[in-house]
C-alpha atoms as a PDB file:
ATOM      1  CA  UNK A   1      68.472  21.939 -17.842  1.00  0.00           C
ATOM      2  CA  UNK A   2      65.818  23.869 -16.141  1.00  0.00           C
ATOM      3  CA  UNK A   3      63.804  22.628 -13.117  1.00  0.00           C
ATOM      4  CA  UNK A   4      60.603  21.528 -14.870  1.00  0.00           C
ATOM      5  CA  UNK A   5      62.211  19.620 -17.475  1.00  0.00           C
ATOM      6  CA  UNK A   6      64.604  17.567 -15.236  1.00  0.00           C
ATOM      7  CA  UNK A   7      61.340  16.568 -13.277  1.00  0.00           C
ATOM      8  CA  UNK A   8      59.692  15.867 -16.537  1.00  0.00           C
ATOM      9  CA  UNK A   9      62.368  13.397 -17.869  1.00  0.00           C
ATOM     10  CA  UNK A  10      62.889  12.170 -14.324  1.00  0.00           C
ATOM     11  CA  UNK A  11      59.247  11.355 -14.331  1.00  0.00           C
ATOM     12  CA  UNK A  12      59.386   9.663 -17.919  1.00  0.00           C
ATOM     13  CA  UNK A  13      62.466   7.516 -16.889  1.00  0.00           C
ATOM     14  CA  UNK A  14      60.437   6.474 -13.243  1.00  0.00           C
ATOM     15  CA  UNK A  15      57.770   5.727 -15.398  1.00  0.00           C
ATOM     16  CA  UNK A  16      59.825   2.923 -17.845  1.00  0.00           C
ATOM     17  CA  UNK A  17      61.550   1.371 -14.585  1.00  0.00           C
ATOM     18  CA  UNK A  18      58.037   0.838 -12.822  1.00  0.00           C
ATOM     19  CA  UNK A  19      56.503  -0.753 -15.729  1.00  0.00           C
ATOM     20  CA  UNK A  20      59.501  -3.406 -15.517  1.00  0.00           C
ATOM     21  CA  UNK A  21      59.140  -3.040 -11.563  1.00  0.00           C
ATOM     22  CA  UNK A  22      55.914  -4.634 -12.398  1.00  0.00           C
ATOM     23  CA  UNK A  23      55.643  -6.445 -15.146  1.00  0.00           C
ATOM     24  CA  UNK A  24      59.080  -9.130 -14.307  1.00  0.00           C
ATOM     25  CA  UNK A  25      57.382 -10.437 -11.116  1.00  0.00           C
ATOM     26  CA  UNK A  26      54.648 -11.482 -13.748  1.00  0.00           C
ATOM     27  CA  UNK A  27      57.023 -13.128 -15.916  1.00  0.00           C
ATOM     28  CA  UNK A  28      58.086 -14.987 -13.039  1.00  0.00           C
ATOM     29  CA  UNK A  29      54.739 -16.374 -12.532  1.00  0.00           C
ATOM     30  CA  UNK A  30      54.160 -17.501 -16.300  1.00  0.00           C
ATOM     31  CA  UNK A  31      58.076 -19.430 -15.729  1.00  0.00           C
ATOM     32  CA  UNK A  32      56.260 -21.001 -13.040  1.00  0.00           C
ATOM     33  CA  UNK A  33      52.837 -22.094 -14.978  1.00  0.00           C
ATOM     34  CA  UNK A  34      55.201 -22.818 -17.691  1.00  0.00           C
ATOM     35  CA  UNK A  35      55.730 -26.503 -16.752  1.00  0.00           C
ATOM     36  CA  UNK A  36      58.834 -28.378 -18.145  1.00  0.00           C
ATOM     37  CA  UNK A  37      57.666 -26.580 -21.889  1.00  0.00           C
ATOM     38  CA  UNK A  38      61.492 -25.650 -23.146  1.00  0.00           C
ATOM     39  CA  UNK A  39      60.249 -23.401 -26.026  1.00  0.00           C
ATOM     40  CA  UNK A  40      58.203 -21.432 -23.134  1.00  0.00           C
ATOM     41  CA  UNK A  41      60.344 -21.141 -20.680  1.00  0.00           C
ATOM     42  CA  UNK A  42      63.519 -20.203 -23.119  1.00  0.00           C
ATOM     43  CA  UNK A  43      60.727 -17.500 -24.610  1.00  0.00           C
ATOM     44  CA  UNK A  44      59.586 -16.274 -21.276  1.00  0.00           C
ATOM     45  CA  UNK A  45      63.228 -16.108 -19.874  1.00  0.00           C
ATOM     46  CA  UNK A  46      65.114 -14.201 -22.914  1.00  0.00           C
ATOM     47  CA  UNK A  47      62.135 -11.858 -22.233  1.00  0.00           C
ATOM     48  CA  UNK A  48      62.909 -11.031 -18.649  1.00  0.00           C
ATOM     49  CA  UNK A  49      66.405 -10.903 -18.961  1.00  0.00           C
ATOM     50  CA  UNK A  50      65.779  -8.118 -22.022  1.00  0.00           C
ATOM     51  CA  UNK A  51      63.439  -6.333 -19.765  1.00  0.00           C
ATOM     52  CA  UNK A  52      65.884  -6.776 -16.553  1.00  0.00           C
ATOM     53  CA  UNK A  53      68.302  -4.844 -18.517  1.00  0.00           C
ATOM     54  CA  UNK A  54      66.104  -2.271 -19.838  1.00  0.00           C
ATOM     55  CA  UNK A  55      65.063  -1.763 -16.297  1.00  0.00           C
ATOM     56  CA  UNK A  56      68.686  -0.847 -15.156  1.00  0.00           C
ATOM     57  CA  UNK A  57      68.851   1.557 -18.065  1.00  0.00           C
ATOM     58  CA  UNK A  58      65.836   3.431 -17.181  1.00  0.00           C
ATOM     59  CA  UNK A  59      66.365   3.327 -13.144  1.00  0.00           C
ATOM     60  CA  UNK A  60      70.242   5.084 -14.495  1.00  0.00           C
ATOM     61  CA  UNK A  61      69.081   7.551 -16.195  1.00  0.00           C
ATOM     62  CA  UNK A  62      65.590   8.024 -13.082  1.00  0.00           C
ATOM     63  CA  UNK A  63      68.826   8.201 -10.871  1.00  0.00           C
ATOM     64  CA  UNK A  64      70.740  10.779 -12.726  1.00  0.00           C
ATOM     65  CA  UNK A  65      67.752  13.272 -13.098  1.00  0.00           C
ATOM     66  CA  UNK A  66      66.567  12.746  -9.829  1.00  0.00           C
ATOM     67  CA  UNK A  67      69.843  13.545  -7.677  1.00  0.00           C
ATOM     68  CA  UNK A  68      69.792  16.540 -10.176  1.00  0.00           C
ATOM     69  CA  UNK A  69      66.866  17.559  -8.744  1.00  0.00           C
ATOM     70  CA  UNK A  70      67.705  17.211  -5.004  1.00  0.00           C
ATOM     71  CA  UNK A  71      71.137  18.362  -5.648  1.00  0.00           C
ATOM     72  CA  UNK A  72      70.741  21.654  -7.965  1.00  0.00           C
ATOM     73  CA  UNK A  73      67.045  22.477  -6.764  1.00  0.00           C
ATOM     74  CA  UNK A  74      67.216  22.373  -3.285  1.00  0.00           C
ATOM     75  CA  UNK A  75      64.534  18.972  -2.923  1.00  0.00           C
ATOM     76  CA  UNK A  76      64.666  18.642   1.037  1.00  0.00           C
ATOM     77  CA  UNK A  77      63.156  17.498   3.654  1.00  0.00           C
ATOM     78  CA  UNK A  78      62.193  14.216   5.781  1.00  0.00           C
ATOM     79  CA  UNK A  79      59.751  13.659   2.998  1.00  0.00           C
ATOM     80  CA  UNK A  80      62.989  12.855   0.583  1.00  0.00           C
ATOM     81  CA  UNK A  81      64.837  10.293   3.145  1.00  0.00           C
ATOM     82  CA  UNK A  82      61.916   8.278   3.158  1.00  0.00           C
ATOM     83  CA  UNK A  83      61.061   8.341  -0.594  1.00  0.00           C
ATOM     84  CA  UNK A  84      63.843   7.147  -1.348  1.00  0.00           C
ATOM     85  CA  UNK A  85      64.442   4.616   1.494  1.00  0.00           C
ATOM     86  CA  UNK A  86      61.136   3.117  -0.376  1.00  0.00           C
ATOM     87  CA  UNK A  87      62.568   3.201  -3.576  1.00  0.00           C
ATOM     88  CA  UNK A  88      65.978   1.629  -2.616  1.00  0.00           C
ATOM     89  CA  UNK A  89      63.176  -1.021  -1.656  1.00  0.00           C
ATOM     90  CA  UNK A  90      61.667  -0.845  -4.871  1.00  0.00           C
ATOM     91  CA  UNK A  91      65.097  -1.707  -6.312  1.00  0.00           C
ATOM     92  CA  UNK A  92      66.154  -4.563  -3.880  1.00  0.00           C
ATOM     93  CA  UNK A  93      62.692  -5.998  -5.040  1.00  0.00           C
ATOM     94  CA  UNK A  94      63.500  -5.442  -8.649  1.00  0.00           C
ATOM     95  CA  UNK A  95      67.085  -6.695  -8.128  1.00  0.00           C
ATOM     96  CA  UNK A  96      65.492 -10.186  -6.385  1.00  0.00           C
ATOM     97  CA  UNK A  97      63.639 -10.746  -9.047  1.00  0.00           C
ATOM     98  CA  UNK A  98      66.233  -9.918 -11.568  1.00  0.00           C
ATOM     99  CA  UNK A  99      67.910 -12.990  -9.904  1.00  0.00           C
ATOM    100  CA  UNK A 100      65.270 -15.183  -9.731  1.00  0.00           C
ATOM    101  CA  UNK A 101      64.659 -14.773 -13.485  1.00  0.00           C
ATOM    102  CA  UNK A 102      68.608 -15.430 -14.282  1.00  0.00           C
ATOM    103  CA  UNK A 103      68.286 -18.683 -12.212  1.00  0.00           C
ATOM    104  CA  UNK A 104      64.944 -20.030 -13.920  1.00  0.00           C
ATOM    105  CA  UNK A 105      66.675 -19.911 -16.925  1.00  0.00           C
ATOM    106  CA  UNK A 106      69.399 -21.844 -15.594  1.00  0.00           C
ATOM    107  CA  UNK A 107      66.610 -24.232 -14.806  1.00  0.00           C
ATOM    108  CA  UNK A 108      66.489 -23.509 -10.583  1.00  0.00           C
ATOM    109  CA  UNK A 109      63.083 -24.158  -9.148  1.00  0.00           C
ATOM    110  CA  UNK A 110      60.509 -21.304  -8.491  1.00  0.00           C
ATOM    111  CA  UNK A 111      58.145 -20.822  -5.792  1.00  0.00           C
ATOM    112  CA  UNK A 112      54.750 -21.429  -6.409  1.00  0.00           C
ATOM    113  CA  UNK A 113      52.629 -19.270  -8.973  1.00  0.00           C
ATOM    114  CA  UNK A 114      50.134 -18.240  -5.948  1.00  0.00           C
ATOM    115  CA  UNK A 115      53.617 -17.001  -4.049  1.00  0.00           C
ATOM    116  CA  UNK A 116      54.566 -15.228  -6.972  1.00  0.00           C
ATOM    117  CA  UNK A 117      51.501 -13.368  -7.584  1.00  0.00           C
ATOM    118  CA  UNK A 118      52.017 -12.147  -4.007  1.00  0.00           C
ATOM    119  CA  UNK A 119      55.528 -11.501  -4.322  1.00  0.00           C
ATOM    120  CA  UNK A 120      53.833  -9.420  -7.819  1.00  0.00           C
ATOM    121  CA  UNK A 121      52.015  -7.014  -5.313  1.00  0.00           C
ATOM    122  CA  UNK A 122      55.089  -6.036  -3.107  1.00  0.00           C
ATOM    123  CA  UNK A 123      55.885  -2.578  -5.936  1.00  0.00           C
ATOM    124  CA  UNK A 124      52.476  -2.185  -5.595  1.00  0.00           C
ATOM    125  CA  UNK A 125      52.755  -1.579  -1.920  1.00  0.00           C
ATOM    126  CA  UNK A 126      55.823  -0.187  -1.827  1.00  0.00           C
ATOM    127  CA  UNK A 127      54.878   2.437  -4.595  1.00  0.00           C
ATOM    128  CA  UNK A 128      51.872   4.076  -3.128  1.00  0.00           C
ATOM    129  CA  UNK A 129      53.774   5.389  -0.523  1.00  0.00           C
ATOM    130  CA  UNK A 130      56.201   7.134  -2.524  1.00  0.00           C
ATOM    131  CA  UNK A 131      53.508   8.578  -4.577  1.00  0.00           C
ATOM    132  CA  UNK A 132      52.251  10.134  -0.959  1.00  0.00           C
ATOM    133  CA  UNK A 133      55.309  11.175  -0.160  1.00  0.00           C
ATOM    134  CA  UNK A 134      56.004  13.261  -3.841  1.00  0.00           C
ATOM    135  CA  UNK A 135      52.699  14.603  -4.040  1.00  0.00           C
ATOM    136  CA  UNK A 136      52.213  15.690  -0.135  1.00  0.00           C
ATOM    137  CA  UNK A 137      55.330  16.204   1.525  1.00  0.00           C
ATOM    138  CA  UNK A 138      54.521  15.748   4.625  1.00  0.00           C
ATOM    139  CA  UNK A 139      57.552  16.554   6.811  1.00  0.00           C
END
């Protein structure tokens, strides 16, 4: 597959992950407005869980195309080692929350929903960064 269609898909597949990236943190925080309501929480929980898993799917296939790229295309640099230290951030955040999700459902306590919306900012943070780092390339 040439060069500009790897980055193309890899971009597409970066794309799905980083909606879920940002979107289960804010499932979290409706779990935690969502009171002792069963029919909510069960609602809001089968939700994350489906998105959880469509996350993995689309940070496998991210993966794939993007050690195709630094592997076949010669994608070097210091710029690369810290992209993706940030993103192996990115995915311990998305993993955490991936966790805290499966234990709502099991009925665990959350933190609070002003915690949350914080904890909803860390991608955020961490992602603006990486975009820095793609687009610039610093070192």
């Amino acid at each position: 597959m040439p060069y500009l269609w790897t980055k193309l898909f890899h971009v597409l597949f970066v794309i799905a992950w980083m909606a879920t990236v940002f979107y289960l943190p804010r499932i979290l925080v409706n779990l935690a407005e969502a009171g002792a309501d069963p029919a909510v929480r069960e609602r809001l929980a089968l939700m994350g869980r489906r998105l959880y898993r469509f996350g993995h799917v689309m940070f496998g296939i991210a993966l794939v195309l993007g050690l195709t790229l630094w592997m076949h295309f010669g994608m070097k640099g210091g710029w690369v080692h810290a992209k993706l230290t940030l993103v192996l951030l990115l995915l311990a955040h998305f993993i955490f929350t991936g966790r805290w999700i499966k234990r709502a459902a099991a009925g665990a306590t959350l933190p609070s929903p002003t915690a949350l919306r914080w904890f909803n900012e860390v991608p955020l943070v961490l992602a603006i960064p990486v975009l820095w780092l793609v687009y610039f390339k610093p070192f």
